[in-house]
C-alpha atoms as a PDB file:
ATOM      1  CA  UNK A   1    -125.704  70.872  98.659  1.00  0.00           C
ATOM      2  CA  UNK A   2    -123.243  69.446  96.443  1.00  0.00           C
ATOM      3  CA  UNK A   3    -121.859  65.812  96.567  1.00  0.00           C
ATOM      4  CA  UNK A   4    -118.629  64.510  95.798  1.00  0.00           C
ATOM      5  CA  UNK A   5    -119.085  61.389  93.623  1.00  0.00           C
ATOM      6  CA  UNK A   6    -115.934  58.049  94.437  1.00  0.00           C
ATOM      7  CA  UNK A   7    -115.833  55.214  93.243  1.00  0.00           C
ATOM      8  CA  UNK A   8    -114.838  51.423  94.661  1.00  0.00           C
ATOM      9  CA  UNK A   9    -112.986  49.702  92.364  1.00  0.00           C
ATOM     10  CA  UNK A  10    -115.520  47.104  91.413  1.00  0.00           C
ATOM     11  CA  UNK A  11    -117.919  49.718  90.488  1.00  0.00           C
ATOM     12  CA  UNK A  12    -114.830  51.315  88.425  1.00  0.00           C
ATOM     13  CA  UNK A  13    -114.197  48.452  86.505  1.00  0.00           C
ATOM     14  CA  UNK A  14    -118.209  48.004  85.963  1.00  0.00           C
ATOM     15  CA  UNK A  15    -118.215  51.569  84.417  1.00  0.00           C
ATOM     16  CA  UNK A  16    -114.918  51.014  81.825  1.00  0.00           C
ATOM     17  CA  UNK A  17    -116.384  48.027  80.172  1.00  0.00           C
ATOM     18  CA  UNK A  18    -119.855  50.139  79.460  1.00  0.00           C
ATOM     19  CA  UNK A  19    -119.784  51.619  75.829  1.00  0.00           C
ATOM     20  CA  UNK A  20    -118.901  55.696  76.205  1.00  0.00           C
ATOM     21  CA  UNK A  21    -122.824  56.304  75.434  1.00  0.00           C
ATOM     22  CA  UNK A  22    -123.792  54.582  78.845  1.00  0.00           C
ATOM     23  CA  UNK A  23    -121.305  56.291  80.533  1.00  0.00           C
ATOM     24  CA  UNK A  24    -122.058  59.601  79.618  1.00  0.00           C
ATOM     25  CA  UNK A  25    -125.176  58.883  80.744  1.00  0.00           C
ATOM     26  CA  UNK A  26    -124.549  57.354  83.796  1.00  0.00           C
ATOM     27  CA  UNK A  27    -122.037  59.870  84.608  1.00  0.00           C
ATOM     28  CA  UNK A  28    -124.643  63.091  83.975  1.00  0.00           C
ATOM     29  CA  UNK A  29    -127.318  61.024  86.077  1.00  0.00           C
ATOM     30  CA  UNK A  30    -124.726  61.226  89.310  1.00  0.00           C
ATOM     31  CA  UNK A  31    -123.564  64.792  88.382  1.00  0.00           C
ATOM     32  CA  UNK A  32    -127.346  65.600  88.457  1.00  0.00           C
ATOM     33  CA  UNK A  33    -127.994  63.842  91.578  1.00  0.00           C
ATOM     34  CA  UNK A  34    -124.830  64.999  93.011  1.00  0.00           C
ATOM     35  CA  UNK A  35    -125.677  68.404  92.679  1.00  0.00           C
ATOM     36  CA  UNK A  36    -129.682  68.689  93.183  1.00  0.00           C
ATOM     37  CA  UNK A  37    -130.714  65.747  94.732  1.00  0.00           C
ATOM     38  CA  UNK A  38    -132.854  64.864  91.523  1.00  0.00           C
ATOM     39  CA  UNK A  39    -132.921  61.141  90.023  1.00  0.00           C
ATOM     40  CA  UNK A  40    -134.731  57.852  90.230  1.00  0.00           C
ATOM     41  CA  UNK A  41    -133.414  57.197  93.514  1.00  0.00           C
ATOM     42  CA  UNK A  42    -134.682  54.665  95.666  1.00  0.00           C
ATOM     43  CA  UNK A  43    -133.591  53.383  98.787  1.00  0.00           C
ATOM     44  CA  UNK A  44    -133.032  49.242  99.095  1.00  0.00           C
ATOM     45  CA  UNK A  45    -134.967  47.634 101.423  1.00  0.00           C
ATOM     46  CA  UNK A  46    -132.696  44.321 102.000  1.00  0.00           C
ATOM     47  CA  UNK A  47    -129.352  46.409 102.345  1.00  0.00           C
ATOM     48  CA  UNK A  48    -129.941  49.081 104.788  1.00  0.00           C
ATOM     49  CA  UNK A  49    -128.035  52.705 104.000  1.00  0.00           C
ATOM     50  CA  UNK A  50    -127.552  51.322 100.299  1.00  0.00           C
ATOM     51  CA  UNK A  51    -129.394  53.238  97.299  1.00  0.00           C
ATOM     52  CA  UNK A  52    -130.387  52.742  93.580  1.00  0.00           C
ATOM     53  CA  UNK A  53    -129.949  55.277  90.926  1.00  0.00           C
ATOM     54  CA  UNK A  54    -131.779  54.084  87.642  1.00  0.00           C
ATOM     55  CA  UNK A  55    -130.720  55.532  84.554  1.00  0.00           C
ATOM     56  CA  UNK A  56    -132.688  53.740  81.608  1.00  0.00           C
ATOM     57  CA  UNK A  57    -131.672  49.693  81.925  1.00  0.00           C
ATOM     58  CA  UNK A  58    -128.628  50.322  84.164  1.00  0.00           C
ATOM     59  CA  UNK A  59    -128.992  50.250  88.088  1.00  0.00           C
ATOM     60  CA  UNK A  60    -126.296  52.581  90.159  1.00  0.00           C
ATOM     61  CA  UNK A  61    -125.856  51.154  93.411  1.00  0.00           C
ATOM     62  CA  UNK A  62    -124.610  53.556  96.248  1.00  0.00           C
ATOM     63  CA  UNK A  63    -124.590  55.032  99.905  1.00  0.00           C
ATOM     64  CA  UNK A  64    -124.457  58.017 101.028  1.00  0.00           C
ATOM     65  CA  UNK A  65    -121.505  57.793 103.516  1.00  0.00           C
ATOM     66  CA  UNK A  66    -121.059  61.277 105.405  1.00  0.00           C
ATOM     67  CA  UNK A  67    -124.103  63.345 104.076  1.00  0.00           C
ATOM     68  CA  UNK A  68    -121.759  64.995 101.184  1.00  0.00           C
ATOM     69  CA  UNK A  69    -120.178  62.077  99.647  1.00  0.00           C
ATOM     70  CA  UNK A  70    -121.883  59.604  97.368  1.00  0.00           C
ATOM     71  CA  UNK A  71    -119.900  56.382  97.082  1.00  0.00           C
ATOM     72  CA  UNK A  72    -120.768  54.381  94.308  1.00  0.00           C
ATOM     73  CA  UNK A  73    -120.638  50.694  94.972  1.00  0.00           C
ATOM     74  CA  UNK A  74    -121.663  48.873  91.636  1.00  0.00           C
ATOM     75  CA  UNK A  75    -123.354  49.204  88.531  1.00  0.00           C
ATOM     76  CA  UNK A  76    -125.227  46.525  86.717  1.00  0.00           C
ATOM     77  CA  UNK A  77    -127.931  45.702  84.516  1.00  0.00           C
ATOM     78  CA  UNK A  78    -131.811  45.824  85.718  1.00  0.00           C
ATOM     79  CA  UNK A  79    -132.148  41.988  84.929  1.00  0.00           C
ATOM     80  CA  UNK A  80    -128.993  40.866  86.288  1.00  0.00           C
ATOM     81  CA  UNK A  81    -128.763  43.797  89.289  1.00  0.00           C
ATOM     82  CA  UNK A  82    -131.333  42.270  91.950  1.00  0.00           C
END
């Protein structure tokens, strides 16, 4: 099944001030995910129907709204994301 991938605003504006590297590499980490389920996913235990994607020191954060959209909520840094 493939996902379409949207973005909130917030998590927008957390992936424009990431150099291009990071988000080429954030951006192939949802693509892959989006199309074959495959990542470090992990579902968050303190915010029910929320996910993380980890892609090296980043953290995605996202929910899967109807089963074929991904809606990515916020992206941060593993010591500052939790």
């Amino acid at each position: 099944m493939i996902r379409r991938v949207v973005f909130r605003p917030a998590a927008l504006r957390d992936l424009t001030r990431l150099d291009r590297v990071v988000q080429a590499r954030i951006d192939a980490a949802l693509v892959r995910f989006a199309m074959t389920g495959h990542g470090d996913v992990k579902a968050l235990k303190d915010r029910p129907g929320e996910f993380r994607l980890r892609v090296g020191k980043w953290r995605v954060f996202f929910s899967l709204d109807p089963p074929d959209l991904i809606r990515v909520l916020g992206i941060d840094n593993r010591g500052e994301a939790y």
